[in-house]
PDB file of N, CA and C in Angstrom:
ATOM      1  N   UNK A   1       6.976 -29.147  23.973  1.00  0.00           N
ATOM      2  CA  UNK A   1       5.888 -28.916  23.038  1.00  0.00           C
ATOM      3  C   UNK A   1       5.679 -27.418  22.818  1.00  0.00           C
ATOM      4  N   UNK A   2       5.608 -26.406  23.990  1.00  0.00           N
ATOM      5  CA  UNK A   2       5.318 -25.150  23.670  1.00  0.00           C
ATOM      6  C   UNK A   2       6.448 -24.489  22.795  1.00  0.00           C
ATOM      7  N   UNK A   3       8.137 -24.932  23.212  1.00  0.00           N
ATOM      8  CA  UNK A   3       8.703 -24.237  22.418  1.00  0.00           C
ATOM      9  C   UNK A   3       8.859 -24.750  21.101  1.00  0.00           C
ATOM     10  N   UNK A   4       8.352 -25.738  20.512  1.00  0.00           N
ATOM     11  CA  UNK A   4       8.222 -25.842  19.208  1.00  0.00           C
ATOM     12  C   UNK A   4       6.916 -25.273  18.604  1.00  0.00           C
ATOM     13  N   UNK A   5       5.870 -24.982  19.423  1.00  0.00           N
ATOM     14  CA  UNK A   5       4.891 -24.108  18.730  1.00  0.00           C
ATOM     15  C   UNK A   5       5.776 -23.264  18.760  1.00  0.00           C
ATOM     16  N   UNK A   6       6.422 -22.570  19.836  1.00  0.00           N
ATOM     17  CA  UNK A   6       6.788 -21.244  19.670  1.00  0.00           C
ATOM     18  C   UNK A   6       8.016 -20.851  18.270  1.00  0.00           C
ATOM     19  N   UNK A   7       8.657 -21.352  18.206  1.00  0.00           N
ATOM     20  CA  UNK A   7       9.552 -21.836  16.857  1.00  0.00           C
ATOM     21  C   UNK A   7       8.737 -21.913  15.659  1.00  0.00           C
ATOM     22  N   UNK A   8       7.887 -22.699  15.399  1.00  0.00           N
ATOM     23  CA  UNK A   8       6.776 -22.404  14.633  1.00  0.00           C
ATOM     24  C   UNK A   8       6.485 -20.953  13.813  1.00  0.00           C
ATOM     25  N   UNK A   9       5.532 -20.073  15.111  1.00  0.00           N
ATOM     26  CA  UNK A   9       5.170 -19.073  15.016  1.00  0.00           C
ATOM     27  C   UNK A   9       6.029 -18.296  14.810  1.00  0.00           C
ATOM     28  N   UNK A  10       7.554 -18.074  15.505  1.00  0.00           N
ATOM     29  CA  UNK A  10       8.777 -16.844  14.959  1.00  0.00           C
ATOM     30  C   UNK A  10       8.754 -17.634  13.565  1.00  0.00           C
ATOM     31  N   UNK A  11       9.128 -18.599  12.666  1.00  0.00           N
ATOM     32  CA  UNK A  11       9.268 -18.791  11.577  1.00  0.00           C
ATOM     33  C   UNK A  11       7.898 -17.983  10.562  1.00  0.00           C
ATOM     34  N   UNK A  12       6.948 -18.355  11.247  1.00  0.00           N
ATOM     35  CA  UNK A  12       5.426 -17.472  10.353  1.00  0.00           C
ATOM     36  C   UNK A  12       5.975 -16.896  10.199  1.00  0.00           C
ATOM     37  N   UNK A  13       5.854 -15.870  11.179  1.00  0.00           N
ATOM     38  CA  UNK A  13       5.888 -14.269  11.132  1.00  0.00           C
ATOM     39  C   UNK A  13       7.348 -13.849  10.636  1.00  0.00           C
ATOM     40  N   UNK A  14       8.290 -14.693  10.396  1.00  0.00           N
ATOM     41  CA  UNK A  14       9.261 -14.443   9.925  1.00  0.00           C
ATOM     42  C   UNK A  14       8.962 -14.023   8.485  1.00  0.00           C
ATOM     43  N   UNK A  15       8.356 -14.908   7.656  1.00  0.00           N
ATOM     44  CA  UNK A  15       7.765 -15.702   6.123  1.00  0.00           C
ATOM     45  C   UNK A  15       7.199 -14.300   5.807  1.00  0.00           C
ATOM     46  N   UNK A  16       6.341 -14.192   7.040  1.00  0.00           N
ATOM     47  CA  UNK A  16       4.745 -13.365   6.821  1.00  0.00           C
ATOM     48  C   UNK A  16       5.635 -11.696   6.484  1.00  0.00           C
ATOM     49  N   UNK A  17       6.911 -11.296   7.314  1.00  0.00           N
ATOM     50  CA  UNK A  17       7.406 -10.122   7.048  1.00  0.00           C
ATOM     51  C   UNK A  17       7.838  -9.899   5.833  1.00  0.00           C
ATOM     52  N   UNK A  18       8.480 -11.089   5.403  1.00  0.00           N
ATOM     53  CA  UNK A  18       9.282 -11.286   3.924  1.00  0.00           C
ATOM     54  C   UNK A  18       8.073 -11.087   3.099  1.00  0.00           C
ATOM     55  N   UNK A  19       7.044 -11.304   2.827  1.00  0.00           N
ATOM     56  CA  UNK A  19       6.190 -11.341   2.204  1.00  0.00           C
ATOM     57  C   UNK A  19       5.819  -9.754   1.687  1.00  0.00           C
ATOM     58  N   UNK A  20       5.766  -8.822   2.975  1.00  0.00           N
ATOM     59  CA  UNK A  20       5.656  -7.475   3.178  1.00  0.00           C
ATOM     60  C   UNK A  20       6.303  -7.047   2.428  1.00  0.00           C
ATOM     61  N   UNK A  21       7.706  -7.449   2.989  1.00  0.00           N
ATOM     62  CA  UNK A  21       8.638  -6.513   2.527  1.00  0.00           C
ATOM     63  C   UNK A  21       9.074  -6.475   0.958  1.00  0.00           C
ATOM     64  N   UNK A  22       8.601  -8.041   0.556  1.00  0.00           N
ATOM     65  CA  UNK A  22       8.553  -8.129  -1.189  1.00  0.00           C
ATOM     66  C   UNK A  22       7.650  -7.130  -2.064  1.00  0.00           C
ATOM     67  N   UNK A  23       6.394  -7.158  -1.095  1.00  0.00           N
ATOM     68  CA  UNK A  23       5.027  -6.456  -1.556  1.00  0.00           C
ATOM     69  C   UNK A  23       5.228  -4.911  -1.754  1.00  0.00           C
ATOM     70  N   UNK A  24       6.314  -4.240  -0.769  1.00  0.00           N
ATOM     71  CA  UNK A  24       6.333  -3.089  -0.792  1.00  0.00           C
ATOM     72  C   UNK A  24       7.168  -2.549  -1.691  1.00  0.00           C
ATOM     73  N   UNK A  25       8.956  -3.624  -1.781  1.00  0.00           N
ATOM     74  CA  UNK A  25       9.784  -3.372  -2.653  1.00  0.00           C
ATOM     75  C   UNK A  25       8.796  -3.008  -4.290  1.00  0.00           C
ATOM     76  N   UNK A  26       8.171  -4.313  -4.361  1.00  0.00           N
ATOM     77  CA  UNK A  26       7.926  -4.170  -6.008  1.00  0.00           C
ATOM     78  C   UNK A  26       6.639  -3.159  -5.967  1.00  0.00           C
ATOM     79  N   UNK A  27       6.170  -2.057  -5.435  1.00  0.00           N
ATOM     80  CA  UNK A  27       5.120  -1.439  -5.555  1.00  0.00           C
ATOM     81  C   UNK A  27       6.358  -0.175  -5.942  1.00  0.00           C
ATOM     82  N   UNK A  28       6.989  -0.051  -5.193  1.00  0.00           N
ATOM     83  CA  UNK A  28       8.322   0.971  -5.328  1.00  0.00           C
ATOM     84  C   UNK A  28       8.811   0.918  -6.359  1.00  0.00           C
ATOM     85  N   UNK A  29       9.085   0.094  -7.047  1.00  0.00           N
ATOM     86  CA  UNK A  29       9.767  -0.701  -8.045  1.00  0.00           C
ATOM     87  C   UNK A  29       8.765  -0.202  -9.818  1.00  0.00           C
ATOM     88  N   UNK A  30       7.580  -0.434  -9.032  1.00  0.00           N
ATOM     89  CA  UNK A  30       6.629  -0.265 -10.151  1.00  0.00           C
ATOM     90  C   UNK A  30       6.340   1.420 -10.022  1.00  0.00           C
ATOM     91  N   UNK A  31       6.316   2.127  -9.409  1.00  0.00           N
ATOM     92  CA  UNK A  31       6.361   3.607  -9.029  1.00  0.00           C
ATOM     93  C   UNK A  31       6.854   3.925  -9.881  1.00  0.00           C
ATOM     94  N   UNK A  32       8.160   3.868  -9.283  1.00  0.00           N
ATOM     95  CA  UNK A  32       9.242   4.516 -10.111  1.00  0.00           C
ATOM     96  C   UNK A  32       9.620   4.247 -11.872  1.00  0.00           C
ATOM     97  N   UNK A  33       9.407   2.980 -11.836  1.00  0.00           N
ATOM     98  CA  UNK A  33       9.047   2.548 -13.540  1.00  0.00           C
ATOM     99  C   UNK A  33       8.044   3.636 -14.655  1.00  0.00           C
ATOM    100  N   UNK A  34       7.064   3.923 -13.508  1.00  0.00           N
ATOM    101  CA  UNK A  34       5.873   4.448 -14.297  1.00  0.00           C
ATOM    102  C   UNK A  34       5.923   5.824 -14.185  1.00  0.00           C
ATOM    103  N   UNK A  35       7.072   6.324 -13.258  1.00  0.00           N
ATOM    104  CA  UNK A  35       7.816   7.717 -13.395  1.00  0.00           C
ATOM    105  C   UNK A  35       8.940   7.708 -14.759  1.00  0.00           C
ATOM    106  N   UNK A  36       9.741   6.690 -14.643  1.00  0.00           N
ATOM    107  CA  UNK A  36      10.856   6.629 -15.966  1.00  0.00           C
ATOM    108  C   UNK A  36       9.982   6.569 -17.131  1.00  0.00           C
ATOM    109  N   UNK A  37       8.875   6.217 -17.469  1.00  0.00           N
ATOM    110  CA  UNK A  37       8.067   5.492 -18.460  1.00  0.00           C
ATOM    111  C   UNK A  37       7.160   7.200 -18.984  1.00  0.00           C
ATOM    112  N   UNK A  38       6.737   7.549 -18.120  1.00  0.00           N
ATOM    113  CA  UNK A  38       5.871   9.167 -18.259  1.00  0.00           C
ATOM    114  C   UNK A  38       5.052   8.801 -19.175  1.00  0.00           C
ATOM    115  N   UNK A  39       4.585   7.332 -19.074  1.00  0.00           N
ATOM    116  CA  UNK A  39       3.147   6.925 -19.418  1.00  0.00           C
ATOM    117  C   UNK A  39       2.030   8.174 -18.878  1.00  0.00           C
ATOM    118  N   UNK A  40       2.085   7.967 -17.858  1.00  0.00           N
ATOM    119  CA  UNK A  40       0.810   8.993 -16.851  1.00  0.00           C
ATOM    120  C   UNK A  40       1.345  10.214 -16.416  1.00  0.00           C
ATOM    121  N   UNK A  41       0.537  10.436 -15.963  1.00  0.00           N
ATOM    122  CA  UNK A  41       0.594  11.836 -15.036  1.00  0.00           C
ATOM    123  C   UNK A  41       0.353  11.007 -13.421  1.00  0.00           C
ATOM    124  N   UNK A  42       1.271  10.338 -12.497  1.00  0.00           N
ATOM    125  CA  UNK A  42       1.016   9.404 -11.204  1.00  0.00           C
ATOM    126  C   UNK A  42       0.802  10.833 -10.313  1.00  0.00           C
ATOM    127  N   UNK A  43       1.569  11.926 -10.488  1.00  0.00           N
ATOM    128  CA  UNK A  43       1.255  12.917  -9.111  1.00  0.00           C
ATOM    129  C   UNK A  43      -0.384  13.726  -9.723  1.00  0.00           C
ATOM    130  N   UNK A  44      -0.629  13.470 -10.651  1.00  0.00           N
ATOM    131  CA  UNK A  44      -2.140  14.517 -10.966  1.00  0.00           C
ATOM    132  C   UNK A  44      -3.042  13.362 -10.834  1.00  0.00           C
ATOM    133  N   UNK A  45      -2.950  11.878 -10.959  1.00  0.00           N
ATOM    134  CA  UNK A  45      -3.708  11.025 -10.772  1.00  0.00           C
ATOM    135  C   UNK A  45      -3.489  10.959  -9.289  1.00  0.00           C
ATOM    136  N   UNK A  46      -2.966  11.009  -8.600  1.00  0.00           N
ATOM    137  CA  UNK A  46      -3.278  10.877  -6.950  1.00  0.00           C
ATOM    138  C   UNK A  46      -3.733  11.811  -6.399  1.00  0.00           C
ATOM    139  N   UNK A  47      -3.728  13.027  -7.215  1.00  0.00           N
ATOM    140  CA  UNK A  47      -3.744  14.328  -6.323  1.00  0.00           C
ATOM    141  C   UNK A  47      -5.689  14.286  -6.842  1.00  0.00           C
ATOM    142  N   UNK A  48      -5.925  13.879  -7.911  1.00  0.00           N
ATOM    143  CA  UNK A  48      -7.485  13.952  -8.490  1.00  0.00           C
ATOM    144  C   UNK A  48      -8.193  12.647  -7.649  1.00  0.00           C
ATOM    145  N   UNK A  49      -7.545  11.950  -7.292  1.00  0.00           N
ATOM    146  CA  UNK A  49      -8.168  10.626  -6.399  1.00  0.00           C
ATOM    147  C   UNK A  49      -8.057  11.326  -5.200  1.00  0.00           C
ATOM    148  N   UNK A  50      -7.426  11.974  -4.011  1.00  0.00           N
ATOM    149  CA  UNK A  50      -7.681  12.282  -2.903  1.00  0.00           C
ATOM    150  C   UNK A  50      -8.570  13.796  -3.017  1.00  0.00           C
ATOM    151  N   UNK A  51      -8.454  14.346  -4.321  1.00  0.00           N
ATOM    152  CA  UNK A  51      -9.610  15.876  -4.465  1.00  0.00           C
ATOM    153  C   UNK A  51     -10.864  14.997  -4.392  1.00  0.00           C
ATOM    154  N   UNK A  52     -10.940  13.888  -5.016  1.00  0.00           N
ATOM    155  CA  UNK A  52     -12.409  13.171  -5.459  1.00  0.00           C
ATOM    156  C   UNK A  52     -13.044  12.710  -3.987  1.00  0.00           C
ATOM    157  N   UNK A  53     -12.051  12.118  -2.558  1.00  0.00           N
ATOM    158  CA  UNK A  53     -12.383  11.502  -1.469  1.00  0.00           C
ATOM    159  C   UNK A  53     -12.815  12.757  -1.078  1.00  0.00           C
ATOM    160  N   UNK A  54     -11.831  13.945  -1.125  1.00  0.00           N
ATOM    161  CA  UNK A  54     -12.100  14.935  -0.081  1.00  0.00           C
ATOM    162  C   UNK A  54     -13.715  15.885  -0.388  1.00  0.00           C
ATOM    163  N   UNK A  55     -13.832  15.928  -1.769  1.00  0.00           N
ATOM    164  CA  UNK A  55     -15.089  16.264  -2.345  1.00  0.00           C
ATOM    165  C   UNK A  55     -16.094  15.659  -1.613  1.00  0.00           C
ATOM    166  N   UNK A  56     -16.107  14.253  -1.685  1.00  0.00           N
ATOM    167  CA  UNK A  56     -17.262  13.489  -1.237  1.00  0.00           C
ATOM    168  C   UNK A  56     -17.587  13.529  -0.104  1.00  0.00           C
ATOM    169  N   UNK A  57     -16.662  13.429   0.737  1.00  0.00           N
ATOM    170  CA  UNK A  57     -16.611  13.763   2.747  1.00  0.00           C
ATOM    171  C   UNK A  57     -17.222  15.373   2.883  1.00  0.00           C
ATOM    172  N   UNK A  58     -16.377  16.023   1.912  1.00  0.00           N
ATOM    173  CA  UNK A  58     -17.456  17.402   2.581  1.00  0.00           C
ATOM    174  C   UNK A  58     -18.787  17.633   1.981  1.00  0.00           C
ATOM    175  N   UNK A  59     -19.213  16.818   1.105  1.00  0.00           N
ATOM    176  CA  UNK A  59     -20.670  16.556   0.691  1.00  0.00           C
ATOM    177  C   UNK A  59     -21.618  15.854   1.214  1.00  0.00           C
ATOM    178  N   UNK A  60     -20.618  14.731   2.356  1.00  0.00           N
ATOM    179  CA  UNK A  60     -21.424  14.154   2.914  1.00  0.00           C
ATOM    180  C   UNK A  60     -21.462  15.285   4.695  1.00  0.00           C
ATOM    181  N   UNK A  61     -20.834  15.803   4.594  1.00  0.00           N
ATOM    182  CA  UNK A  61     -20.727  16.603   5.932  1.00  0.00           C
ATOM    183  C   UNK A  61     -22.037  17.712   5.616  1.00  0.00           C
ATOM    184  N   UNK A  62     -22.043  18.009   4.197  1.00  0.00           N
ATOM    185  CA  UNK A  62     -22.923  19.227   3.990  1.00  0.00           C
ATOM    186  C   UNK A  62     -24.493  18.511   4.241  1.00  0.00           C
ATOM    187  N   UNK A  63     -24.840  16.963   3.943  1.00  0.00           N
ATOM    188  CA  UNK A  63     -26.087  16.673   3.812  1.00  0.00           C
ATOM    189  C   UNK A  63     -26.214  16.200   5.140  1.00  0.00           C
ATOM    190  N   UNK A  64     -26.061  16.218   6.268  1.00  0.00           N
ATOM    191  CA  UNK A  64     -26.073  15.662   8.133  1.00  0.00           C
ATOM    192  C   UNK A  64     -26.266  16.805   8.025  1.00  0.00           C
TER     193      UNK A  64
END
């Protein structure tokens, strides 16, 4: 009985990695698209999203 749970669970986590590893391919996939495409500006839009976090943290550091 235990080693068919255990069989079980390596199959999950087998599924569960594939899943990852699909998730990450097509984020890569879509990156780079939207680099060939020069729809956007992706490095001034990330770089204005982490200025915007870092703004806010030292604003909240200035009001403590």
């Amino acid at each position: 009985m235990l080693k068919k749970i255990r069989e079980l669970i390596k199959k999950g986590l087998q599924k569960g990695q594939g899943v990852v590893e699909y998730a990450l391919m097509l984020g890569f996939v879509a990156i780079i698209a939207d680099y060939l495409i020069g729809g956007s500006n992706l490095i001034g839009s990330v770089k204005g999203a982490i200025d915007d976090v870092k703004g806010q943290i030292d604003s909240s550091r200035l009001n403590d």
